[in-house]
C-alpha atoms as a PDB file:
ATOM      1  CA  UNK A   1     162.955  75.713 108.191  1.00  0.00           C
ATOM      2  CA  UNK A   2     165.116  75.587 105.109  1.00  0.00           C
ATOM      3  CA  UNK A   3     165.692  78.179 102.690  1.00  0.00           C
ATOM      4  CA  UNK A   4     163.620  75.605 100.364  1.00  0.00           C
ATOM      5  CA  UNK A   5     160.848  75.902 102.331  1.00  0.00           C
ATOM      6  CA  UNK A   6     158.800  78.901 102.094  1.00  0.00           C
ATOM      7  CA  UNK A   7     155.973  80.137 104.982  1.00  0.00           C
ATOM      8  CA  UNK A   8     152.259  79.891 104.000  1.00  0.00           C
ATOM      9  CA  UNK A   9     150.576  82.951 102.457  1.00  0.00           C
ATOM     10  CA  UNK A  10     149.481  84.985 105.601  1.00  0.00           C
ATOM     11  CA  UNK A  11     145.661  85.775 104.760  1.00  0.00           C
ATOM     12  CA  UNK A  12     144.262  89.076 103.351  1.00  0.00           C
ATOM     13  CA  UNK A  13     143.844  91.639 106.390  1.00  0.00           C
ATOM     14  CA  UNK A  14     140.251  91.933 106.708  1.00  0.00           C
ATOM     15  CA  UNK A  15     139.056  95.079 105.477  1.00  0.00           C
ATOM     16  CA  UNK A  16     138.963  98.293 107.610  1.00  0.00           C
ATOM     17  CA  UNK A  17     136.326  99.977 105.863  1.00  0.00           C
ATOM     18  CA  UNK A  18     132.923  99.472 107.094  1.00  0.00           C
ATOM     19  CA  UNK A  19     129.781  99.285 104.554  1.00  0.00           C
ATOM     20  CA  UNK A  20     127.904 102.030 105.012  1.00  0.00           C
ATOM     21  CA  UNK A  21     125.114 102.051 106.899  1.00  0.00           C
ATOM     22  CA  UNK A  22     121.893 101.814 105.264  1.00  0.00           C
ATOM     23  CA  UNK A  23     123.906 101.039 101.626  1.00  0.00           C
ATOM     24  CA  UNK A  24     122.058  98.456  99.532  1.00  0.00           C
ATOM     25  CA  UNK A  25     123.292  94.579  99.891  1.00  0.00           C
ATOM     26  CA  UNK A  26     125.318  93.197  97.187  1.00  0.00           C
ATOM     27  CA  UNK A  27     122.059  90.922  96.760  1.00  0.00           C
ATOM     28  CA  UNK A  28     119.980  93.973  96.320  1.00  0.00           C
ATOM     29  CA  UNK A  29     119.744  94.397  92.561  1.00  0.00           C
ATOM     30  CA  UNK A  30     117.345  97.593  92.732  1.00  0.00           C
ATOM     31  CA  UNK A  31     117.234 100.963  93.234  1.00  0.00           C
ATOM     32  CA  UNK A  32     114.881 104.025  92.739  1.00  0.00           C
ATOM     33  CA  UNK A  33     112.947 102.875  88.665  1.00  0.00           C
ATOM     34  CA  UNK A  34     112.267  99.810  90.659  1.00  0.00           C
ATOM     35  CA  UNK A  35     110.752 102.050  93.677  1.00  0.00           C
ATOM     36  CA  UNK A  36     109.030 104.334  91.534  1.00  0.00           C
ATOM     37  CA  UNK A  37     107.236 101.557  89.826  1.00  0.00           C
ATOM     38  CA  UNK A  38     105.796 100.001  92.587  1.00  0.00           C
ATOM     39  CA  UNK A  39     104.656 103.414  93.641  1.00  0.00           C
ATOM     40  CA  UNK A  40     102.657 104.153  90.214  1.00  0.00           C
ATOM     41  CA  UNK A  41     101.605 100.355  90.331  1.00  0.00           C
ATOM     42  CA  UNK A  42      99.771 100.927  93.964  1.00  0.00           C
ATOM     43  CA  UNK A  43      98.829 104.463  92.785  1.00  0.00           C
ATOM     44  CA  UNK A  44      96.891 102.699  89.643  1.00  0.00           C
ATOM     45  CA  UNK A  45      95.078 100.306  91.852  1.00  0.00           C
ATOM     46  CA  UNK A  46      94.021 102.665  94.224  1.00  0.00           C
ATOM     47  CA  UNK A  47      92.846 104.808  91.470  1.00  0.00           C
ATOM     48  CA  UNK A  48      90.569 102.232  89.889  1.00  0.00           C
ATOM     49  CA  UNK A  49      89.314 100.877  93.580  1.00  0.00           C
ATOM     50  CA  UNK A  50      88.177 104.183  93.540  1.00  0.00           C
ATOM     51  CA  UNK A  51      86.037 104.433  90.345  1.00  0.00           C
ATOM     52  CA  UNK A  52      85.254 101.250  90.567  1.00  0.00           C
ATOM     53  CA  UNK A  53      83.242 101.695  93.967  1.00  0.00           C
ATOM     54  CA  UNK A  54      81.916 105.025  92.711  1.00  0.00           C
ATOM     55  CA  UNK A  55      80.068 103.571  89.662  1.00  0.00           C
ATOM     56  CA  UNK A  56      79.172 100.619  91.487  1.00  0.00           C
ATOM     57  CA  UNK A  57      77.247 102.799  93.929  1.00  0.00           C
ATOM     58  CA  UNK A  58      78.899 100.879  96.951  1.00  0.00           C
ATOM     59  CA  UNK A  59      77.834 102.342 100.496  1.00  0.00           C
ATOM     60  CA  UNK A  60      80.922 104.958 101.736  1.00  0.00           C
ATOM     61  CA  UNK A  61      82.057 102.946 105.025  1.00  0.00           C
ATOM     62  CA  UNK A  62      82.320  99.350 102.918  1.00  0.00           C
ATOM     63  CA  UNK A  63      83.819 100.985 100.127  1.00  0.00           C
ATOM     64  CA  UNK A  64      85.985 102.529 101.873  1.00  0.00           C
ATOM     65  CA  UNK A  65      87.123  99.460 103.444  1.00  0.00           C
ATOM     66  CA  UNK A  66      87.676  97.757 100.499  1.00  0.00           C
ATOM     67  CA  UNK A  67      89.763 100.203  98.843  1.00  0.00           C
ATOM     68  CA  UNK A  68      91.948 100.359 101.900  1.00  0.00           C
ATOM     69  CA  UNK A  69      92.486  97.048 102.043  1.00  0.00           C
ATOM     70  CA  UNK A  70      93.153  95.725  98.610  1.00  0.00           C
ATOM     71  CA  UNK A  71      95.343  98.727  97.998  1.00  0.00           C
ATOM     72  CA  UNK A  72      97.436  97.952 101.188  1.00  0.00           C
ATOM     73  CA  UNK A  73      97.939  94.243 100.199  1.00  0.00           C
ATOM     74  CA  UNK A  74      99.131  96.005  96.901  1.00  0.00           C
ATOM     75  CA  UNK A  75     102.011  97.391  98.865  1.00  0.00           C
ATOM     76  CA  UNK A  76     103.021  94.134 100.482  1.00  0.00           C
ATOM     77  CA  UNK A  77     102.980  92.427  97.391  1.00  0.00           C
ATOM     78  CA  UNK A  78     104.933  94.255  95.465  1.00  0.00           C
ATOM     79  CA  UNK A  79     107.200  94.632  98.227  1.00  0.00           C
ATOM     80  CA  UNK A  80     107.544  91.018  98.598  1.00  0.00           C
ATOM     81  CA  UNK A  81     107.661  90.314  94.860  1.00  0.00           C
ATOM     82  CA  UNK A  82     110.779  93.260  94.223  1.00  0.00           C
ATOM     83  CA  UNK A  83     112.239  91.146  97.627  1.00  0.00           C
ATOM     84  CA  UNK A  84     112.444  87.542  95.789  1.00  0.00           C
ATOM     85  CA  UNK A  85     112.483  88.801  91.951  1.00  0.00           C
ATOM     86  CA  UNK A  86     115.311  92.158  92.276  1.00  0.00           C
ATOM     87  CA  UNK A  87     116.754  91.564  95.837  1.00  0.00           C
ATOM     88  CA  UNK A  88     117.554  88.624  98.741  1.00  0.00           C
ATOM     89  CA  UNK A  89     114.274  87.457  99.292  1.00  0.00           C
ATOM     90  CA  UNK A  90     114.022  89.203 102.695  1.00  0.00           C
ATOM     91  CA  UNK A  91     111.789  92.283 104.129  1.00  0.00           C
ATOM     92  CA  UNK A  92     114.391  92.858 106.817  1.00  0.00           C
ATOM     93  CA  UNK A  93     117.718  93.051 104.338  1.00  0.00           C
ATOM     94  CA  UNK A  94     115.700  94.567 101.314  1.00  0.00           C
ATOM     95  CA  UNK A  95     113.911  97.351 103.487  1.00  0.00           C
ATOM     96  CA  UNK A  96     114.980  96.895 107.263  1.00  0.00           C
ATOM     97  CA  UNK A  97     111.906  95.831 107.975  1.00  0.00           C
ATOM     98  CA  UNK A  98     112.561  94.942 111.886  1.00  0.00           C
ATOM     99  CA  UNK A  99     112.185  95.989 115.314  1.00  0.00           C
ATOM    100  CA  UNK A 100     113.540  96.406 118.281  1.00  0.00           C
ATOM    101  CA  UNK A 101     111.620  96.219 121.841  1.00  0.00           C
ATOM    102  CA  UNK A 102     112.475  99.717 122.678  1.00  0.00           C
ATOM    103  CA  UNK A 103     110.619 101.256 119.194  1.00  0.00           C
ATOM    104  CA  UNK A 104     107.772 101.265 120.501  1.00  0.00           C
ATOM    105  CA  UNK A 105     108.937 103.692 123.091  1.00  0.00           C
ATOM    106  CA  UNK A 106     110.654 105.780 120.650  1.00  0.00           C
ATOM    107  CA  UNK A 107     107.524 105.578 118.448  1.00  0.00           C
ATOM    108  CA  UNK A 108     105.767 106.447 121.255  1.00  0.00           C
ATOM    109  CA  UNK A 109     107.585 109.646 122.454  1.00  0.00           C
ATOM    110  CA  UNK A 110     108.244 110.690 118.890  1.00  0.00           C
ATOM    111  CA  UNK A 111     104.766 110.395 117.477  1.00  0.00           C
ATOM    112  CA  UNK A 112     103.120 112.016 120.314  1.00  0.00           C
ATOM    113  CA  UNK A 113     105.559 114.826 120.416  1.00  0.00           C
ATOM    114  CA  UNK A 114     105.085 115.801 116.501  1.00  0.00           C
ATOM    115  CA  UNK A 115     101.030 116.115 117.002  1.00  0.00           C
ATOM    116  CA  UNK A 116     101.954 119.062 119.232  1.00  0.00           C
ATOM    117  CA  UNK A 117     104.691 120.720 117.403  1.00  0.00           C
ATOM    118  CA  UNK A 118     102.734 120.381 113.714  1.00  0.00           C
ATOM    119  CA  UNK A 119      99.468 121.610 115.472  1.00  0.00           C
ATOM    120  CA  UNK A 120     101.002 125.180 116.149  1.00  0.00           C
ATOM    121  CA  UNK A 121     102.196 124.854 112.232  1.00  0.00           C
ATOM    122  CA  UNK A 122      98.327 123.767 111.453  1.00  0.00           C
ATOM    123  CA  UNK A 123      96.878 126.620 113.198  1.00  0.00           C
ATOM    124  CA  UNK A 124      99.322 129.107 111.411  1.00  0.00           C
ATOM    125  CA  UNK A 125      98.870 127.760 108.084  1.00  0.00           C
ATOM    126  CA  UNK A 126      94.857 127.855 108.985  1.00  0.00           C
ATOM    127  CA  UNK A 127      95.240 132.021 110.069  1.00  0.00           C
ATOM    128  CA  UNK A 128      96.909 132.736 106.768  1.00  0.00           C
ATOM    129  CA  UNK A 129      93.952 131.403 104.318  1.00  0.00           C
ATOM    130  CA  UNK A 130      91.389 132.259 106.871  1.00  0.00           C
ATOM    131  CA  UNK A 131      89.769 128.949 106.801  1.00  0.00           C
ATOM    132  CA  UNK A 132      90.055 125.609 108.314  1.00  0.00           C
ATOM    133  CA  UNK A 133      90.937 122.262 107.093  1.00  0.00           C
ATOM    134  CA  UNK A 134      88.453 119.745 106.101  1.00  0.00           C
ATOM    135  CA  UNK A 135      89.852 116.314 104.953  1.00  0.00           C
ATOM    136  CA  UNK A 136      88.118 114.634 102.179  1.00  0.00           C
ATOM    137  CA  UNK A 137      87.999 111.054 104.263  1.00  0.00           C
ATOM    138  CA  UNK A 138      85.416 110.651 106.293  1.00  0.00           C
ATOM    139  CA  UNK A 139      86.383 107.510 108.457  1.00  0.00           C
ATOM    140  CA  UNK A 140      86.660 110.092 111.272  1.00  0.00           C
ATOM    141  CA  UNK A 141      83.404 110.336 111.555  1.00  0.00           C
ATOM    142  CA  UNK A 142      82.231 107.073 110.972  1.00  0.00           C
ATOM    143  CA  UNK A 143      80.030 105.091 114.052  1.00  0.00           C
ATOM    144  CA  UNK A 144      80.153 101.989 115.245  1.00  0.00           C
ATOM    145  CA  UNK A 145      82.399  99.397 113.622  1.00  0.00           C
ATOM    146  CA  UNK A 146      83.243 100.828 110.766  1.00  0.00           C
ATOM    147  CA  UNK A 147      84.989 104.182 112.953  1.00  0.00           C
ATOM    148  CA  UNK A 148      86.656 101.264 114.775  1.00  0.00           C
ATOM    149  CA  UNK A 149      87.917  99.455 111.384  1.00  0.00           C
ATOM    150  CA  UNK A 150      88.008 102.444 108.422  1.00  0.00           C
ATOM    151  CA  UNK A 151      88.885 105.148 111.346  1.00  0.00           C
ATOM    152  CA  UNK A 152      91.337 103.413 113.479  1.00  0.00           C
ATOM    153  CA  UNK A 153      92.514  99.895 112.338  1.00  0.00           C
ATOM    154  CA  UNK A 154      93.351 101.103 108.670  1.00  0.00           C
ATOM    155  CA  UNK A 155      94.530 104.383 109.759  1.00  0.00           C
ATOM    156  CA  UNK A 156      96.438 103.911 113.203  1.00  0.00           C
ATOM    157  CA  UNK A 157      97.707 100.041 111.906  1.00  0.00           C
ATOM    158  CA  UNK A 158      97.696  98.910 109.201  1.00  0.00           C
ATOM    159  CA  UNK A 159      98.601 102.255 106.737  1.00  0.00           C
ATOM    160  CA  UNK A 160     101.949 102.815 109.102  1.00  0.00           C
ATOM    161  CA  UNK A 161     102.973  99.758 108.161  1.00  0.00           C
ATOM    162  CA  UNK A 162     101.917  99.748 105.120  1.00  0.00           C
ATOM    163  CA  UNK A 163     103.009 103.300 104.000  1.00  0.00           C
ATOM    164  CA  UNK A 164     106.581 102.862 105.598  1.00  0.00           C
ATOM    165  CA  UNK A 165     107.154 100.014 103.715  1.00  0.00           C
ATOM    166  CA  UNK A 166     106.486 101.748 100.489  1.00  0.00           C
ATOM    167  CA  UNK A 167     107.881 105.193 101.357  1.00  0.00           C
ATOM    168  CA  UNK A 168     110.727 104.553 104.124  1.00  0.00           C
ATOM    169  CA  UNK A 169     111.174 100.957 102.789  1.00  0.00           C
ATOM    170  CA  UNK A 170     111.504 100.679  99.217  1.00  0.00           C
ATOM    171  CA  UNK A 171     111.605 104.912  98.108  1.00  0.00           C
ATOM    172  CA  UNK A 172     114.116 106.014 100.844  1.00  0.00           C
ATOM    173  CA  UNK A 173     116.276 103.141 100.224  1.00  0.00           C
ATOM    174  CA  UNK A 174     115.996 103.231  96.378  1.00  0.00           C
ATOM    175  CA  UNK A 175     116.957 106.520  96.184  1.00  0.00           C
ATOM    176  CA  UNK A 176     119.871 105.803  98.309  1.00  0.00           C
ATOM    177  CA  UNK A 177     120.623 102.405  96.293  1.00  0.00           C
ATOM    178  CA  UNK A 178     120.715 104.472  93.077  1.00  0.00           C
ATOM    179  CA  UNK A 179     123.116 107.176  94.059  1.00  0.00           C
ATOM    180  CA  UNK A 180     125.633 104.595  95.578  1.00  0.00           C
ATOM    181  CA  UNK A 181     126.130 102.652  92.845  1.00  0.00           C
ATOM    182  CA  UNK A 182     127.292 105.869  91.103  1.00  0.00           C
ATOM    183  CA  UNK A 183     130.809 105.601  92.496  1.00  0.00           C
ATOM    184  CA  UNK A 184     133.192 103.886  91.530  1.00  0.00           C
ATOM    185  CA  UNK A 185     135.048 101.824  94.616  1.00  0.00           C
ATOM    186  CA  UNK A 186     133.787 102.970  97.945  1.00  0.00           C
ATOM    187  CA  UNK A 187     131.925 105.972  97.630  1.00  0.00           C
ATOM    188  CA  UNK A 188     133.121 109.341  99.365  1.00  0.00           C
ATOM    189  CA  UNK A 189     131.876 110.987 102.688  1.00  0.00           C
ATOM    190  CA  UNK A 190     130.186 113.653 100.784  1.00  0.00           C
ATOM    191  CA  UNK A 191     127.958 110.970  97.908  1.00  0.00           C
ATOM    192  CA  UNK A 192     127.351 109.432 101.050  1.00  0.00           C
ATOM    193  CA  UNK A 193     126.220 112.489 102.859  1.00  0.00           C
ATOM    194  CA  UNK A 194     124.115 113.243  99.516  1.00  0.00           C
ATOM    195  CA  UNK A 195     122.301 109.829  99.816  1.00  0.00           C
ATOM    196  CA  UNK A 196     120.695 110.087 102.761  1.00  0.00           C
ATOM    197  CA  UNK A 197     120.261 113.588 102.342  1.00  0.00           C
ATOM    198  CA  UNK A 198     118.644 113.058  98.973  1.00  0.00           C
ATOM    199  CA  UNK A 199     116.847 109.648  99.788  1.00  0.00           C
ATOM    200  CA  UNK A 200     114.980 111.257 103.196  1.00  0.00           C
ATOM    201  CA  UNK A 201     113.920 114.463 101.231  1.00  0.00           C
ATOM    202  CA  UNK A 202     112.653 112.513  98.218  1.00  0.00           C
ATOM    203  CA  UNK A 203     110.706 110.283 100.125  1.00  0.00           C
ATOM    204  CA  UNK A 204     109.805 112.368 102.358  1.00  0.00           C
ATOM    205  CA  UNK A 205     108.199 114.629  99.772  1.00  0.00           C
ATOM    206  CA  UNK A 206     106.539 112.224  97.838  1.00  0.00           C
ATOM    207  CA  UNK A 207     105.101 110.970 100.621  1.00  0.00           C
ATOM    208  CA  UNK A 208     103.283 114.430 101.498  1.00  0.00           C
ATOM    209  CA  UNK A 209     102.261 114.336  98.071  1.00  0.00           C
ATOM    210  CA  UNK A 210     100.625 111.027  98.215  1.00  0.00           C
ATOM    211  CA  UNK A 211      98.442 112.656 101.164  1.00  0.00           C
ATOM    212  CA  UNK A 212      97.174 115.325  99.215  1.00  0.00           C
ATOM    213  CA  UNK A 213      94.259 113.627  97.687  1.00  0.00           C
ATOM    214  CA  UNK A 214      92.560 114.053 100.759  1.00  0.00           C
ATOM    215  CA  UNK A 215      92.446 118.125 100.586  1.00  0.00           C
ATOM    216  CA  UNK A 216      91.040 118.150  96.464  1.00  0.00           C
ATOM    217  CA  UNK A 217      88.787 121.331  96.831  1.00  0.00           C
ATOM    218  CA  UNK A 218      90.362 122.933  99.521  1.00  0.00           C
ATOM    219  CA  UNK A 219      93.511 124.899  99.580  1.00  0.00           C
ATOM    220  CA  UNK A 220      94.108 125.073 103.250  1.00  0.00           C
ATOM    221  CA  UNK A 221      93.598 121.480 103.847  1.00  0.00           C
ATOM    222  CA  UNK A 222      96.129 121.088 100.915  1.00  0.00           C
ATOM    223  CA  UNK A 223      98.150 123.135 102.547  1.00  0.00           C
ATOM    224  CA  UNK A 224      98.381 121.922 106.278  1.00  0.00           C
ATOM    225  CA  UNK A 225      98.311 117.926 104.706  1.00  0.00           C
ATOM    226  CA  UNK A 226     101.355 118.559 102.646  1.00  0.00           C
ATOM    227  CA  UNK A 227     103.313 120.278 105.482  1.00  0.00           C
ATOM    228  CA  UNK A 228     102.242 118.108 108.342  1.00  0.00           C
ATOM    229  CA  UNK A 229     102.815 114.568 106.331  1.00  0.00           C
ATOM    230  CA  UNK A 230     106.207 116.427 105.115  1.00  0.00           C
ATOM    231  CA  UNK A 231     106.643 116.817 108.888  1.00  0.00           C
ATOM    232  CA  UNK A 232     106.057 113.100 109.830  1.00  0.00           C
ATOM    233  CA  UNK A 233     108.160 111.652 106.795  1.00  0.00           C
ATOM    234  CA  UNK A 234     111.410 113.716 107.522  1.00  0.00           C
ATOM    235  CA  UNK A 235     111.403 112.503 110.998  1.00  0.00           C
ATOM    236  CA  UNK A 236     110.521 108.806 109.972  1.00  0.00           C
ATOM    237  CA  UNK A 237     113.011 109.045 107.223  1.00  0.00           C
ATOM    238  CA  UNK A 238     115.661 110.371 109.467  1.00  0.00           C
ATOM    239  CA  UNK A 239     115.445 106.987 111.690  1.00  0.00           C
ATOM    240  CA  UNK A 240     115.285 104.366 108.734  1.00  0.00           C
ATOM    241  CA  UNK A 241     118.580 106.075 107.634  1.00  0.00           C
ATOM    242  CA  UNK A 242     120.347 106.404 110.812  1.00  0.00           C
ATOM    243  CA  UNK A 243     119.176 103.349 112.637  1.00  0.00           C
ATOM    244  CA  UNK A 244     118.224 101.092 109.095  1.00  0.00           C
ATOM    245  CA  UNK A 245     115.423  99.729 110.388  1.00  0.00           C
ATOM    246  CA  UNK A 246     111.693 100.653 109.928  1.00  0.00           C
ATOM    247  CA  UNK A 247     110.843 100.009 113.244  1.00  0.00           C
ATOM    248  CA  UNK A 248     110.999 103.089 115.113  1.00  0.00           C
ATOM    249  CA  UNK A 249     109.487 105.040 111.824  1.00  0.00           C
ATOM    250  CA  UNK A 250     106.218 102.576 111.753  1.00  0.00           C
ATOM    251  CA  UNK A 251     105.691 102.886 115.337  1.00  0.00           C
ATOM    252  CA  UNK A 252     105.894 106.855 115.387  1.00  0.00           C
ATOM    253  CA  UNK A 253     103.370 107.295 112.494  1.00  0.00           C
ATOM    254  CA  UNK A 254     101.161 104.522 114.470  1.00  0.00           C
ATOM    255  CA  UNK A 255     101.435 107.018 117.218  1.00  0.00           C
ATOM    256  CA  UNK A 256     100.738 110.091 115.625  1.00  0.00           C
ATOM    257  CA  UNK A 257      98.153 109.065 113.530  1.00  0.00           C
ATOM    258  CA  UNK A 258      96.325 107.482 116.778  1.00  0.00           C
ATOM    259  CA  UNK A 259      96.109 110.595 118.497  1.00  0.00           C
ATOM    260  CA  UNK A 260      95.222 112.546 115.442  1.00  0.00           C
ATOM    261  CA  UNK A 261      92.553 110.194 114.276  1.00  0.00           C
ATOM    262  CA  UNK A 262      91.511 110.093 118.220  1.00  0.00           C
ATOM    263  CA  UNK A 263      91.310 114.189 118.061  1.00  0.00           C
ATOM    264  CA  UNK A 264      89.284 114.671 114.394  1.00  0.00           C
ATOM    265  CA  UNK A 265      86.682 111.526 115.950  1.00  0.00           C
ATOM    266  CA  UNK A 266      85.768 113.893 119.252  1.00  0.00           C
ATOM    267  CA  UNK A 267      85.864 116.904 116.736  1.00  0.00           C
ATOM    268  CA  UNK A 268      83.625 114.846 114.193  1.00  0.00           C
ATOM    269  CA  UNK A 269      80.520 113.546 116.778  1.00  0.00           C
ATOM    270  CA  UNK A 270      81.149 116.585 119.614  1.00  0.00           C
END
């Protein structure tokens, strides 16, 4: 090779740094206002469902049912419309909506195990007020079909999925969206540490708040709802962030609100 001649460009080293795990997409284009709205959008609609059935003097069960349902298909589709409007047009990249086969195991162990360590917590928080808990939703102690569909389809199936989505999917992971796009360049250990320590709380909270609606009227039920569903969303949160994926998170809360549905419906007709 003559001096003339020169050797072709080697290419860029690839970069060492890894993205971090859980950190938003560069197609992802929101954060936590984007979250927040959806939340006060399905809020709104549950809200009017709910006045709407009341003056219409709709029987309990099939009210119920259609408030549960229409508000759920609230959450998917304004899930799927932040997906293709704000971010890459998937579930799975947007909010790690996916699953392994071995969730269900993890769902199973995890969801199982938190019904016995919050019902210890429940009977504490039950001593101090001297009273017990009475939930506000009846589909416990429905009969017949509508047990089977308000008490354990929209309960045990179709609000895990639902409610992760909203809470684990889009909340957890706008919170964490927001704060990362703070720094400037790759953002340190410690914003990084903040995120998820920030996003799982947050979500986590609001999601206990969310429940509360079903204790109105009653302090203790308040109470144990807040704690317990604070229980269940730190866990959840804890495995969209470390694994990002919602799998093992919907199948523990289909888990734990099985067996607790299972429990209150023996309670309810014994």
């Amino acid at each position: 090779m003559t001096a003339a001649q020169t050797e072709p460009a080697a290419p860029p080293p690839a970069s060492t740094k890894k993205r971090v795990p859980y950190a938003p997409d560069p197609r992802v284009r929101w954060g936590l206002p984007t979250a927040l709205l959806a939340v006060v959008a399905v809020a709104v609609v549950w809200i009017v469902l709910v006045a709407i059935v009341k003056a219409a003097g709709i029987d309990e069960n099939l009210a119920s049912l259609i408030v549960w349902v229409v508000t759920y298909a609230a959450v998917i589709v304004a899930a799927v419309l932040i997906a293709k409007n704000r971010g890459s047009g998937s579930l799975r990249v947007d909010y790690g909506l996916a699953f392994r086969w071995y969730d269900v195991f993890i769902g199973l162990g995890t969801g199982v195990g938190l019904v016995f360590v919050t019902a210890p917590i429940s009977a504490i928080i039950e001593a101090l007020y001297g009273k017990v808990s009475t939930s506000n939703d009846q589909a416990a102690s429905s009969d017949g079909v509508w047990l089977v569909v308000n008490g354990f389809i929209a309960v045990a199936v179709v609000a895990p999925f639902c409610e992760e989505l909203l809470l684990r999917g889009l909340v957890l992971r706008g919170i964490r969206n927001s704060i990362l796009r703070r720094s400037v360049g790759e953002p340190s250990r410690g914003t990084q540490r903040t995120a998820v320590v920030v996003a799982v709380l947050g979500s986590s909270l609001l999601f206990a708040a969310l429940h509360l609606h079903e204790g109105i009227g009653s302090p203790v039920t308040m109470t144990n709802l807040g704690v317990v569903t604070f229980c269940l969303g730190l866990v959840n949160g804890i495995y969209a962030a470390r694994t990002g994926r919602l799998g093992p998170g919907i199948w523990t809360h289909v888990f734990f609100n099985l067996v607790s549905t299972t429990l209150m419906t023996v309670r309810a007709h014994s």
